[in-house]
N, C-alpha and C. Protein backbone atom coordinates (compact mmCIF):
# COMPACT_ATOMS: atom_id res chain seq x y z
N UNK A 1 -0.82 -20.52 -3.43
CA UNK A 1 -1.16 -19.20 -3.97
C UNK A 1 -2.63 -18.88 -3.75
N UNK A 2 -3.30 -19.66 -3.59
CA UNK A 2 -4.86 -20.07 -3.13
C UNK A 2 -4.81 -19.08 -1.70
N UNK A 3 -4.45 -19.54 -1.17
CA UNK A 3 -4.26 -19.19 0.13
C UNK A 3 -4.12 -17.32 0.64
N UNK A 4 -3.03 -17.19 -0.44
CA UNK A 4 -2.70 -15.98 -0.53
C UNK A 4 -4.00 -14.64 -0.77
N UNK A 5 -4.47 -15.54 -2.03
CA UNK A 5 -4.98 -14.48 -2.63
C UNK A 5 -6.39 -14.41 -1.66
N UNK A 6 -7.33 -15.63 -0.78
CA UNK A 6 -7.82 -15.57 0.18
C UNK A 6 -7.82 -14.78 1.23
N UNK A 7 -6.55 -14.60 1.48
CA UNK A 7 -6.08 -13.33 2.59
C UNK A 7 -5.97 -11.99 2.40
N UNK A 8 -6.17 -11.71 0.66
CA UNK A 8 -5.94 -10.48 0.30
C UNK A 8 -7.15 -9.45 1.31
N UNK A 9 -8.43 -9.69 1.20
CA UNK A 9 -9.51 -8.83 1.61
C UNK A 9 -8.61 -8.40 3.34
N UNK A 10 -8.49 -9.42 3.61
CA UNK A 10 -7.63 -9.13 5.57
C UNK A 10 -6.88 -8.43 5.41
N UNK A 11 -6.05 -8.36 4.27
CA UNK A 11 -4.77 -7.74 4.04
C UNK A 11 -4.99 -6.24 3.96
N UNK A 12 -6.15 -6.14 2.83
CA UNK A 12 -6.47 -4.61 2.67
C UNK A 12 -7.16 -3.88 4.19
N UNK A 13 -8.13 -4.46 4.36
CA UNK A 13 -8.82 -4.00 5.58
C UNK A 13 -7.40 -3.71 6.83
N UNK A 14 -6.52 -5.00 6.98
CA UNK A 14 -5.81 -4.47 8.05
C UNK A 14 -4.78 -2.93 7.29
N UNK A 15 -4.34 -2.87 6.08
CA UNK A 15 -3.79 -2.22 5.96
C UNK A 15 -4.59 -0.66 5.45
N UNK A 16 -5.94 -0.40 5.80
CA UNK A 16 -6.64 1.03 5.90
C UNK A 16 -6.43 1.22 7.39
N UNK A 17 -6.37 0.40 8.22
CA UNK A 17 -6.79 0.25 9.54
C UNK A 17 -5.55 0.90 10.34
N UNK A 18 -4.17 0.79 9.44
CA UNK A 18 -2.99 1.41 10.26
C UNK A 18 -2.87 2.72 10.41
N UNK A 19 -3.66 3.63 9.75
CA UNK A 19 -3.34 5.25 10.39
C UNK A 19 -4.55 5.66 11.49
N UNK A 20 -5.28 4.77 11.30
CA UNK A 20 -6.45 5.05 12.37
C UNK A 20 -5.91 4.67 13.64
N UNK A 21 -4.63 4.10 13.86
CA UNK A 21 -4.51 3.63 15.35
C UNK A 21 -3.49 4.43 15.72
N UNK A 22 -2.94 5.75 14.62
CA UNK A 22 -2.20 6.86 15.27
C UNK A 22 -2.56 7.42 15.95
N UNK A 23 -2.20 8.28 17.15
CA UNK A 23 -2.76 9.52 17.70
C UNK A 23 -2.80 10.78 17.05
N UNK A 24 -3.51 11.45 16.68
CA UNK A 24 -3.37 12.50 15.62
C UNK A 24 -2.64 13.59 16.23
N UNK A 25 -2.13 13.76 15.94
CA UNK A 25 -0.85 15.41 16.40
C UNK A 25 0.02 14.99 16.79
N UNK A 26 0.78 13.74 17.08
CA UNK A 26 1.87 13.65 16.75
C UNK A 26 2.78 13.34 15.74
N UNK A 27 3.96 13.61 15.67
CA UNK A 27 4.71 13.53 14.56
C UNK A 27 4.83 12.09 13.62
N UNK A 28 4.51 10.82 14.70
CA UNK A 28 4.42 9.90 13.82
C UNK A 28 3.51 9.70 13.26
N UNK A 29 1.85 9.86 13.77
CA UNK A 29 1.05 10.02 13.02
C UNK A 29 0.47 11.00 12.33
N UNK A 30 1.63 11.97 12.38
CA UNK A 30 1.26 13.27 11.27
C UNK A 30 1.69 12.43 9.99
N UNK A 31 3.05 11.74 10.21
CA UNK A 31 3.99 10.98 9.18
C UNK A 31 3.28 9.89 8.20
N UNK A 32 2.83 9.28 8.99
CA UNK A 32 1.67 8.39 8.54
C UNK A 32 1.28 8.35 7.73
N UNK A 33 -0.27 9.25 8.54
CA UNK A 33 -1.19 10.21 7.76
C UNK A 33 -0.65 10.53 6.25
N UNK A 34 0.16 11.31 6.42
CA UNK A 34 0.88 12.28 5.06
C UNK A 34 1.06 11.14 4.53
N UNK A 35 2.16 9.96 4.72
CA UNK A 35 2.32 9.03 3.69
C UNK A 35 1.42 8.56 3.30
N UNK A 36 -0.04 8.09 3.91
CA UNK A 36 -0.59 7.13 3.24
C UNK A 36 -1.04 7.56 2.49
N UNK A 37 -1.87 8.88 2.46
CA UNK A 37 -2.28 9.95 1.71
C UNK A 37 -1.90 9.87 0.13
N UNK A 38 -0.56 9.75 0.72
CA UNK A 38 0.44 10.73 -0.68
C UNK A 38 -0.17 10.03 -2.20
N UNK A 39 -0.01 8.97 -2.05
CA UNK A 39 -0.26 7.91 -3.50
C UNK A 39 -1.99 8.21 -3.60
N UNK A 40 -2.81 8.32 -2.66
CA UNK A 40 -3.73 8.91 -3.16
C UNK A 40 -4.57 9.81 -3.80
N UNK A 41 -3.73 10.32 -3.65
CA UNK A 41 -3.67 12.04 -3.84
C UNK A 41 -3.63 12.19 -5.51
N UNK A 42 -2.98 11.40 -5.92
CA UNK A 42 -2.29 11.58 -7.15
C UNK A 42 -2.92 10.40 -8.25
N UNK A 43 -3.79 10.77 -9.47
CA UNK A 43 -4.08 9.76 -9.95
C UNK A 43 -2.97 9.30 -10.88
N UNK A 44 -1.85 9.51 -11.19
CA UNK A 44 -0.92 8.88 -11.96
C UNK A 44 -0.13 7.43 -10.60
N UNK A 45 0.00 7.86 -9.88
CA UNK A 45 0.34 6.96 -8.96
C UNK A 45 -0.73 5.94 -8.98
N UNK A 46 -2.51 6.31 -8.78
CA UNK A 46 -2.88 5.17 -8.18
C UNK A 46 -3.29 4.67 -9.18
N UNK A 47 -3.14 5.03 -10.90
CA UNK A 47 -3.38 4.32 -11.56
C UNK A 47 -2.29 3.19 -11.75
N UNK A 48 -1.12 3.47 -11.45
CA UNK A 48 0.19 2.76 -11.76
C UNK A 48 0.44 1.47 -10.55
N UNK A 49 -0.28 2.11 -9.36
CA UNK A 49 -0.48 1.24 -8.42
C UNK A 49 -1.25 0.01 -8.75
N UNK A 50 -2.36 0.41 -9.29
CA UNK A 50 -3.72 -0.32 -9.29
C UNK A 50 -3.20 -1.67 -10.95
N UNK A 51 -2.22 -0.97 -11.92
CA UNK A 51 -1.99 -1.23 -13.27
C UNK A 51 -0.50 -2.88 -12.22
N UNK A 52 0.09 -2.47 -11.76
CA UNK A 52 0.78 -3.30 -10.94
C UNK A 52 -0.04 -4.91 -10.77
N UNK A 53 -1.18 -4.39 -9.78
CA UNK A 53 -2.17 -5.67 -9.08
C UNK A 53 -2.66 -6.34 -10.38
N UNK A 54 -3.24 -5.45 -11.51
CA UNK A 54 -3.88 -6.20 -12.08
C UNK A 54 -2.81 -7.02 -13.41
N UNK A 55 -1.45 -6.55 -13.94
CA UNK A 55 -0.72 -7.61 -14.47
C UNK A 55 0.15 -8.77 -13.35
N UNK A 56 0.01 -8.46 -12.30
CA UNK A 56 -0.01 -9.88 -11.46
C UNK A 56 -0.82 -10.41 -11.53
N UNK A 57 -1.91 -10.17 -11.20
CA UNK A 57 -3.19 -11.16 -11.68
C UNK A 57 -3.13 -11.59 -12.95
N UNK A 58 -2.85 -11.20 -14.02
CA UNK A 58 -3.11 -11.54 -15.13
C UNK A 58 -2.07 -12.82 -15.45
N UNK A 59 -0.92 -11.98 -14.89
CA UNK A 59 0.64 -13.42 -15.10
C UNK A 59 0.37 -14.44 -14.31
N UNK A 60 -0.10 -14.40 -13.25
CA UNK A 60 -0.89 -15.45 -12.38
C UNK A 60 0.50 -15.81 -11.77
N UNK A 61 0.54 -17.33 -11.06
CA UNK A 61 1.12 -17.49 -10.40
C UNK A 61 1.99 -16.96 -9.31
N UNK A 62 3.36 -17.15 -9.19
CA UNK A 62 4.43 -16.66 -8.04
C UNK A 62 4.12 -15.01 -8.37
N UNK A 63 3.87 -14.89 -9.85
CA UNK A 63 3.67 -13.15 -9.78
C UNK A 63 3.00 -12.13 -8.97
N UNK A 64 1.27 -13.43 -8.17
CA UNK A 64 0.56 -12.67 -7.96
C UNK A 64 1.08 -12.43 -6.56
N UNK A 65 2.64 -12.86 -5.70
CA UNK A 65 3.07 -11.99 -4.86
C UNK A 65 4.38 -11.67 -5.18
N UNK A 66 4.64 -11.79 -6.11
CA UNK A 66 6.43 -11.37 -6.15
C UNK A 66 6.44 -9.98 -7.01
N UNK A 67 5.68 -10.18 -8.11
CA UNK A 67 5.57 -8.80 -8.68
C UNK A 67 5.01 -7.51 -8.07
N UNK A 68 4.21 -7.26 -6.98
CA UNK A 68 3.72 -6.32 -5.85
C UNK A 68 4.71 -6.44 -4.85
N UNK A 69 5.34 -7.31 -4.80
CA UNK A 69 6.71 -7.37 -3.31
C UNK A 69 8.02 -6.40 -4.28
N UNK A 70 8.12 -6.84 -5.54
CA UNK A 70 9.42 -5.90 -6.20
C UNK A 70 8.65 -5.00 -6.60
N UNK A 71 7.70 -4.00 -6.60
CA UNK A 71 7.67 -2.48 -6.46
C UNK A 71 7.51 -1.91 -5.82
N UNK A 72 7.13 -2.92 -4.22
CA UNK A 72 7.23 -2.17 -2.90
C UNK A 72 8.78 -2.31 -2.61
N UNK A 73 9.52 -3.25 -2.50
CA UNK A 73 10.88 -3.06 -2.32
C UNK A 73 11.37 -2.09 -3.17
N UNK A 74 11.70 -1.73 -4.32
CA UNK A 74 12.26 -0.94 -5.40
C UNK A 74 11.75 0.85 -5.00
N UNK A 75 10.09 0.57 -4.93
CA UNK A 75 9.84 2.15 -4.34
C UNK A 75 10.30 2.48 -2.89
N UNK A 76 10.33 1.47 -2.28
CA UNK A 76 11.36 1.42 -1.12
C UNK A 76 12.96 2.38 -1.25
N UNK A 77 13.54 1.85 -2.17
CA UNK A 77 15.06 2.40 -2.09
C UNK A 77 14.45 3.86 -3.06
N UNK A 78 13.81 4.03 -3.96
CA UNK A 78 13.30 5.56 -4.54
C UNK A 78 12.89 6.10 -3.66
N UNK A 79 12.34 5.58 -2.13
CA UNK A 79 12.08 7.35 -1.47
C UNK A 79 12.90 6.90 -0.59
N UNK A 80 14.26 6.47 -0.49
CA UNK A 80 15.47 6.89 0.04
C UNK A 80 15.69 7.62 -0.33
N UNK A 81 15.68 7.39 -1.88
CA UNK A 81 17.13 8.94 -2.67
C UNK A 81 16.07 9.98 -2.26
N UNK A 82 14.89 10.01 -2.60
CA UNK A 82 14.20 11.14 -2.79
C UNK A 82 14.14 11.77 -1.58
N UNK A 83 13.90 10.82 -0.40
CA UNK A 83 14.65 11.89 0.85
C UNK A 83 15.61 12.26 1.83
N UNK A 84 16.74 11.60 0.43
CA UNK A 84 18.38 11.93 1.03
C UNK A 84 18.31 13.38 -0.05
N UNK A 85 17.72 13.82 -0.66
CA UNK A 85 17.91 14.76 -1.97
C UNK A 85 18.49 14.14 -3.19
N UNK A 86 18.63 12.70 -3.40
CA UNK A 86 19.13 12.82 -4.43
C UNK A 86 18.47 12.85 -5.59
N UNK A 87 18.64 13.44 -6.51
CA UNK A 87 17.73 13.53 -8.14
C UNK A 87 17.93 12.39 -9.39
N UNK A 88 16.71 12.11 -9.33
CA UNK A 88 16.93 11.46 -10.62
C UNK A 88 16.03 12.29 -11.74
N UNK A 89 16.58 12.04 -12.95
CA UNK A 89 15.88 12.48 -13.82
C UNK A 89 14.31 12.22 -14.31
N UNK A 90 13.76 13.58 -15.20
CA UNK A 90 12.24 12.88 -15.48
C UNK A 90 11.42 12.04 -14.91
N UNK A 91 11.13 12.39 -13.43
CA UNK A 91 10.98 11.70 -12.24
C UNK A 91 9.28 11.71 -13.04
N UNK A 92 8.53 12.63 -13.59
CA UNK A 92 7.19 12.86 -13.87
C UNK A 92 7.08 12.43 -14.66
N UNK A 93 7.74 12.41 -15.83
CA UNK A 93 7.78 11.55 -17.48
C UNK A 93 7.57 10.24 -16.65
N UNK A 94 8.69 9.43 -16.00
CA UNK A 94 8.44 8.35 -16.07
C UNK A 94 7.26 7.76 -14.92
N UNK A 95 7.05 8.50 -14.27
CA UNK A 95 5.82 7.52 -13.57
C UNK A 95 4.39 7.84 -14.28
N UNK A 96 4.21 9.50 -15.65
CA UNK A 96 3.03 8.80 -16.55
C UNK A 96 3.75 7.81 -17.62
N UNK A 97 4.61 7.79 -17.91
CA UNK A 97 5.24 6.35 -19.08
C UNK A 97 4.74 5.61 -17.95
N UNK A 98 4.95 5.33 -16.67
CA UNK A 98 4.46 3.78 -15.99
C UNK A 98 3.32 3.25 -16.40
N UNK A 99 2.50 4.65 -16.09
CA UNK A 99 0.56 3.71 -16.68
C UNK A 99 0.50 3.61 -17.92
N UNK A 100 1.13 4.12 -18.69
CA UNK A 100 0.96 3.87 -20.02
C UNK A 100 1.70 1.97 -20.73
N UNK A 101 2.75 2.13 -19.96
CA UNK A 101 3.83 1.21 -20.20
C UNK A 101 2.81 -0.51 -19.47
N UNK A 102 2.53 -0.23 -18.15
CA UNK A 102 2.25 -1.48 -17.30
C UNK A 102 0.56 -1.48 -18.02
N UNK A 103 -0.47 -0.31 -18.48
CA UNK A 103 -1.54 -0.45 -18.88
C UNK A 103 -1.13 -1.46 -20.28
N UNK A 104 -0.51 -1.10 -21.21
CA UNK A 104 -0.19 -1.92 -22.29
C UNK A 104 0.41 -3.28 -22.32
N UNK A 105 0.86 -3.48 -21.14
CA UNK A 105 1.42 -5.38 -20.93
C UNK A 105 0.19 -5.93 -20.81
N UNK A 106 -1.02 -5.13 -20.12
CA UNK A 106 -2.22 -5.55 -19.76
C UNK A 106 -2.96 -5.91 -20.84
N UNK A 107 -3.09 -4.38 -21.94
CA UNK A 107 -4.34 -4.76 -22.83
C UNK A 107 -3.30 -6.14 -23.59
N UNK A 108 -2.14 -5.71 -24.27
CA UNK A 108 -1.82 -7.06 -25.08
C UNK A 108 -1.55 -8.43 -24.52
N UNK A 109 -1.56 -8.22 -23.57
CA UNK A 109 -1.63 -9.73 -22.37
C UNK A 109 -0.03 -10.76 -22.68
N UNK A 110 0.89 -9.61 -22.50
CA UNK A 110 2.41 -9.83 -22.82
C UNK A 110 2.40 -11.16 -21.91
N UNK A 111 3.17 -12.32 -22.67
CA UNK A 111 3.24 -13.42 -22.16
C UNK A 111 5.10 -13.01 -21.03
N UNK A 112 5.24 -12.46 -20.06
CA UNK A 112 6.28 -11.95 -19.78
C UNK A 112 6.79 -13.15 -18.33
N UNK A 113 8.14 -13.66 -18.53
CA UNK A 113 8.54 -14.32 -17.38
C UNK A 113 8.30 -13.54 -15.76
N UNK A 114 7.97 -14.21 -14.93
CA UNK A 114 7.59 -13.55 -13.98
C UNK A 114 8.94 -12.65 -13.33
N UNK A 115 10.46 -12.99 -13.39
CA UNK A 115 11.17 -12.12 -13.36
C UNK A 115 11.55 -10.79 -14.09
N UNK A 116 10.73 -10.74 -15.69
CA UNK A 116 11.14 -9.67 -16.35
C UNK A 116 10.10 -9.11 -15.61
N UNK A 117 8.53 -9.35 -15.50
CA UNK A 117 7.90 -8.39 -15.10
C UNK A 117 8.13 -7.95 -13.63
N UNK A 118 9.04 -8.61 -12.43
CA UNK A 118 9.26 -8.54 -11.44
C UNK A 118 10.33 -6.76 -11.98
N UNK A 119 11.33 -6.93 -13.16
CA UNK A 119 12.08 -6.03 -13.49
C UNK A 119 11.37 -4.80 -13.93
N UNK A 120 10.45 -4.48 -14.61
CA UNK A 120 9.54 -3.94 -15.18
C UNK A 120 8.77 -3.08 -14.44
N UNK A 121 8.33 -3.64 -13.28
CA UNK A 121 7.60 -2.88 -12.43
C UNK A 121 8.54 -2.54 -10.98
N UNK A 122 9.82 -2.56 -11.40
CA UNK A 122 10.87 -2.48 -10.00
C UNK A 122 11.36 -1.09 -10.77
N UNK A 123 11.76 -1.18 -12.05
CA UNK A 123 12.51 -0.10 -12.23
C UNK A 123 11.59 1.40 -12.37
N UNK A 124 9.85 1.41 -12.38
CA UNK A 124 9.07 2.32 -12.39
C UNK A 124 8.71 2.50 -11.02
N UNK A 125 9.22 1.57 -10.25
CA UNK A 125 9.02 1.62 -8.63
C UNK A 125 10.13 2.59 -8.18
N UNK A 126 10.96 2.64 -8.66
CA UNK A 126 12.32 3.89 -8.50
C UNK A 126 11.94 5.50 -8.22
N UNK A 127 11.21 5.54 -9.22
CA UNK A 127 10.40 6.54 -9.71
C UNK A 127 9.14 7.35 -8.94
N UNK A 128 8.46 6.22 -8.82
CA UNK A 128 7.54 6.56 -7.86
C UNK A 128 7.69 6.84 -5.94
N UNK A 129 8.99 6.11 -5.86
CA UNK A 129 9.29 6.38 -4.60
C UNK A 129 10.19 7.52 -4.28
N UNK A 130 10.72 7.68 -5.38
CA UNK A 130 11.28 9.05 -5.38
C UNK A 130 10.16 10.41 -5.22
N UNK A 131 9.78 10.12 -5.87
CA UNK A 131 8.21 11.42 -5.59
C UNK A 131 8.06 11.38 -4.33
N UNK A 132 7.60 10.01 -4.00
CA UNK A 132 6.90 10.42 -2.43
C UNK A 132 7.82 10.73 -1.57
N UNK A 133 9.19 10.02 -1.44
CA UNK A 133 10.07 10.63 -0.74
C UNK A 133 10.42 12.28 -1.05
N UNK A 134 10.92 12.34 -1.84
CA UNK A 134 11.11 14.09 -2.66
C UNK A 134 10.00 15.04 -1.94
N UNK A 135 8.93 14.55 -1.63
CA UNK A 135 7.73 15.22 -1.49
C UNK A 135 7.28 14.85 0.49
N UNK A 136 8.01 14.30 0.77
CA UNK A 136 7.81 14.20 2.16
C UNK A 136 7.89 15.67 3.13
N UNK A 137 6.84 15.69 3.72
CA UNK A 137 6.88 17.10 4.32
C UNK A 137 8.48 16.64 5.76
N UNK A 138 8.80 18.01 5.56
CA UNK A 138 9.86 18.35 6.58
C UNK A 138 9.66 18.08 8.40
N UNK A 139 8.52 18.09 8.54
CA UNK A 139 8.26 17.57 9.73
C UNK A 139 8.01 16.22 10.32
N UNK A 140 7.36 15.55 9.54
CA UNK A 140 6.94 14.55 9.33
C UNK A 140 8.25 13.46 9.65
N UNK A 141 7.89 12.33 10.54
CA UNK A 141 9.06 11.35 10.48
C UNK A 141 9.13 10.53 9.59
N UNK A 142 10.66 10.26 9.28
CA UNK A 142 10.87 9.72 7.52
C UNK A 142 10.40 8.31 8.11
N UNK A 143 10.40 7.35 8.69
CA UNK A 143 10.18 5.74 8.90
C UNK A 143 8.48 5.99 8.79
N UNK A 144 7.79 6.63 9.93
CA UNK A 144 6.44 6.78 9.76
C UNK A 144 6.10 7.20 8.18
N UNK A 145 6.02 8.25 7.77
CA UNK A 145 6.01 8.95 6.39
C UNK A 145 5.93 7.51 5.09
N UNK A 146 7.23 6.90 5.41
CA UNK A 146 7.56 5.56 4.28
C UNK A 146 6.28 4.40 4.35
N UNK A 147 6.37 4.56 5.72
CA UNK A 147 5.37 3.06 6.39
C UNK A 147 3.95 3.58 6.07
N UNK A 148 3.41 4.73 5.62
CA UNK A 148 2.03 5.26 5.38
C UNK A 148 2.03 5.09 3.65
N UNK A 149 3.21 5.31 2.99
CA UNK A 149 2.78 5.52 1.83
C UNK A 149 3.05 4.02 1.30
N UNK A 150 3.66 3.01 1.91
CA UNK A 150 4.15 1.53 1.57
C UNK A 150 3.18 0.76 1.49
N UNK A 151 2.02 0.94 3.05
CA UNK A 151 0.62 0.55 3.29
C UNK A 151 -0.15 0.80 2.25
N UNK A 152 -0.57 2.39 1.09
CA UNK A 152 -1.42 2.38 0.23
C UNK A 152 -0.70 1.83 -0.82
N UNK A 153 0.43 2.00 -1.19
CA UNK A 153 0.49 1.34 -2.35
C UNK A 153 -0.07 -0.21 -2.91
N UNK A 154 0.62 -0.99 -0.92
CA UNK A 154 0.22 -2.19 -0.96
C UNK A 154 -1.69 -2.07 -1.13
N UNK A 155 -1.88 -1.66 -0.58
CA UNK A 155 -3.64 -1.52 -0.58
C UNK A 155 -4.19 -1.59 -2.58
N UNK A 156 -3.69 -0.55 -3.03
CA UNK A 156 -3.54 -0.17 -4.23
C UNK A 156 -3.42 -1.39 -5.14
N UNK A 157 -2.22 -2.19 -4.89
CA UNK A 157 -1.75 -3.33 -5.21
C UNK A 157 -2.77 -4.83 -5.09
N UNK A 158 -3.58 -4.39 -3.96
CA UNK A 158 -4.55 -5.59 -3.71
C UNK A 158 -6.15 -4.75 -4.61
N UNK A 159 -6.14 -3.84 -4.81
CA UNK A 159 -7.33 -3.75 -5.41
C UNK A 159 -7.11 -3.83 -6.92
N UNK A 160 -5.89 -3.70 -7.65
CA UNK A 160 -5.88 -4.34 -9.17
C UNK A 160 -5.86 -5.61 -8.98
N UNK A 161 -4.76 -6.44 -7.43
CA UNK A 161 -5.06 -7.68 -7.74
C UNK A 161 -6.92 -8.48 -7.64
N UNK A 162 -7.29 -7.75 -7.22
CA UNK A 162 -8.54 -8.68 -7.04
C UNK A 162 -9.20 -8.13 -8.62
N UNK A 163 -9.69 -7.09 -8.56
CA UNK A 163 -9.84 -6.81 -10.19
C UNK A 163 -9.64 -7.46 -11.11
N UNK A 164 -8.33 -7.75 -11.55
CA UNK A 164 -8.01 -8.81 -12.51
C UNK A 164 -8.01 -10.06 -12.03
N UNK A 165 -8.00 -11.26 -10.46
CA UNK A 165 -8.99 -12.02 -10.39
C UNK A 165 -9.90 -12.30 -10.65
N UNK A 166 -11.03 -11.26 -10.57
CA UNK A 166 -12.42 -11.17 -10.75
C UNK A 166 -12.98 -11.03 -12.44
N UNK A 167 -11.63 -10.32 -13.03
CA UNK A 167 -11.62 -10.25 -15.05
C UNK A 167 -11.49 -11.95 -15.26
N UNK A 168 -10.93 -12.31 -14.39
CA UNK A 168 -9.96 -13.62 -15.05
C UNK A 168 -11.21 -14.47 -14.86
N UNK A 169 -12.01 -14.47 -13.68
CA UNK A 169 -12.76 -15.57 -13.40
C UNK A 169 -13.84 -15.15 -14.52
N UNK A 170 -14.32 -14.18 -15.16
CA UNK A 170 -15.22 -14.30 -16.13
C UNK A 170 -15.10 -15.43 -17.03
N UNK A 171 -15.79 -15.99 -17.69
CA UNK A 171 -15.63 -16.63 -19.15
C UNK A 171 -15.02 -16.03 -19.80
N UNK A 172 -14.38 -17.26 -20.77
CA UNK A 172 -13.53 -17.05 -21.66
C UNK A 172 -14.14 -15.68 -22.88
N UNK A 173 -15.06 -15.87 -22.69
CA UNK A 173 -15.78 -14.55 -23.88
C UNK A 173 -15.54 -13.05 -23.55
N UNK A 174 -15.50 -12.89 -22.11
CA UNK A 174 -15.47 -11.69 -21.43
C UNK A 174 -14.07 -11.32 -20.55
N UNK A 175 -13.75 -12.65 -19.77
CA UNK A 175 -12.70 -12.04 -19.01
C UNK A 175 -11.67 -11.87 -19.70
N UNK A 176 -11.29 -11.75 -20.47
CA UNK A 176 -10.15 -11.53 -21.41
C UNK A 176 -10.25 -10.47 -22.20
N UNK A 177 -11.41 -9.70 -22.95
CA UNK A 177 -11.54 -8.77 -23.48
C UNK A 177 -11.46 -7.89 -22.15
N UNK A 178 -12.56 -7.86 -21.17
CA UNK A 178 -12.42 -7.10 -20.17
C UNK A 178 -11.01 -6.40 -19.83
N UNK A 179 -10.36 -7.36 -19.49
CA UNK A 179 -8.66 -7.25 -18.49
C UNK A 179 -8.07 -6.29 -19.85
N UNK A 180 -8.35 -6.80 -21.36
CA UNK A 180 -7.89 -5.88 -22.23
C UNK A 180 -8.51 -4.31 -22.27
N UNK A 181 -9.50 -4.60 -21.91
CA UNK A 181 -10.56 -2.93 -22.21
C UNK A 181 -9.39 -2.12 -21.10
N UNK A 182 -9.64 -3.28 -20.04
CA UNK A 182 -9.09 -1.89 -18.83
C UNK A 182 -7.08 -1.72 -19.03
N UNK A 183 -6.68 -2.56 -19.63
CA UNK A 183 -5.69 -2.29 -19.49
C UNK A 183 -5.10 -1.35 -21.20
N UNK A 184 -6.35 -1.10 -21.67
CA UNK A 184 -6.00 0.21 -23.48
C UNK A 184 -6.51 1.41 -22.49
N UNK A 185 -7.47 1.28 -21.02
CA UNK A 185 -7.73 2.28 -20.97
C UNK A 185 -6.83 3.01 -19.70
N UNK A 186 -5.96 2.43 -19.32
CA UNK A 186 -5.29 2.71 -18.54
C UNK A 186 -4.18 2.99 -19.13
N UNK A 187 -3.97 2.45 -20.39
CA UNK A 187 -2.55 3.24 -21.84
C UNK A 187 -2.66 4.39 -22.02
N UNK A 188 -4.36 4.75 -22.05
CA UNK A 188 -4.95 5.93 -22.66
C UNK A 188 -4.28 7.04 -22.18
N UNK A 189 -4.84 6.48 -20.49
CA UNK A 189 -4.63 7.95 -19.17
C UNK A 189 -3.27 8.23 -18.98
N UNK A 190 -2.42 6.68 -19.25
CA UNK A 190 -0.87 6.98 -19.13
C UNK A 190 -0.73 7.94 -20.35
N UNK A 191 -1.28 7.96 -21.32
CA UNK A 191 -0.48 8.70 -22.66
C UNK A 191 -1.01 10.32 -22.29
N UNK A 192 -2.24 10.20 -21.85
CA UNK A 192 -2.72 11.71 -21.40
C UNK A 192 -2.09 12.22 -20.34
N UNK A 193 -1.59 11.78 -19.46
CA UNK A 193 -0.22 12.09 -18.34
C UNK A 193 0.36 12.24 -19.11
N UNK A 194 1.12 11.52 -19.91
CA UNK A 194 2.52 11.72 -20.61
C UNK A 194 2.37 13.06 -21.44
N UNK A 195 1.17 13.27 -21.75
CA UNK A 195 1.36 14.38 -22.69
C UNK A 195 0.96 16.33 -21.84
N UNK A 196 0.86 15.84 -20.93
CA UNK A 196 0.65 16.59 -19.73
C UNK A 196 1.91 16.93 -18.80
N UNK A 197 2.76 16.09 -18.65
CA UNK A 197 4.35 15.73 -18.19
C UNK A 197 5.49 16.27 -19.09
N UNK A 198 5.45 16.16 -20.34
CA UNK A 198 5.96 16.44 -21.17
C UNK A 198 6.21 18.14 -21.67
């Protein structure tokens, strides 16, 4: 797991690096483009993104790649439906409940098996991939489009994980209040979405 988390910085850098090697005006790298975009665009996403990396870090172990692999797979099959048309409900409720929901495993530092939280952040991954799919422009190719917005999430995913690495490696005095500060204040913004969504 050493290893892993070593590779994260390569990981991010190669994965900014994939829309820059589109040709711009064509359709796949219009697709891209638009996807990678999309999760940026939106701070309820990249807080929910970013709220992801950092309770893997926090659960440590197999989490710190299995829990970012089940909300890229899970938002995976959500922007299927979302760009076959199919609807799910309170698609906006629930991705601000996400930051509110994944910010609060954080501040209380939920002792959670690495499969519930693998469940936890799969079933708000539904959600969120539904948006971006739902929201995929009409021109745009759906494989390119997926593969742009899969790349930031993952990106997204490596900057809470190093974050809460970097909480964790503090002393015991700090890194632990820290990882809590940011994860009441990431409840906060989820509850101010939610009440904005609502």
């Amino acid at each position: 797991m050493t290893r892993f988390v070593r590779y994260l910085p390569g990981l991010a850098f190669g994965l900014m690096a994939g829309p820059a090697l589109a040709h711009t005006g064509q359709g796949d790298a219009s697709g891209l483009a638009h996807g990678f975009l999309h999760p940026l665009t939106g701070l309820d996403h990249m807080l929910a993104m970013v709220a992801v990396g950092l309770l893997a870090a926090q659960v440590g172990g197999r989490a710190i790649l299995l829990v970012p692999l089940s909300f890229l797979g899970m938002m995976i099959v959500g922007g299927a439906l979302g760009a076959s048309g199919v609807a799910l409900p309170q698609v906006e409720i629930a991705i601000a409940l996400s930051v509110a929901v994944l910010g609060a495993a954080v501040a209380l530092h939920l002792a959670m098996p690495v499969a519930v939280c693998m469940a936890l952040v799969g079933v708000f991954a539904v959600f969120h991939g539904h948006a971006h799919g739902a929201e995929m422009p009409e021109a745009a190719s759906g494989l390119a489009y997926g593969a742009g917005f899969v790349a930031a999430t993952a990106l997204l995913h490596v900057v809470g994980l190093g974050l809460g690495r970097v909480m964790g490696r503090l002393d015991g005095a700090t890194g632990r209040p820290a990882l809590r500060i940011a994860g009441a204040a990431f409840t906060a913004a989820g509850l101010g979405l939610l009440a904005g969504a609502l």
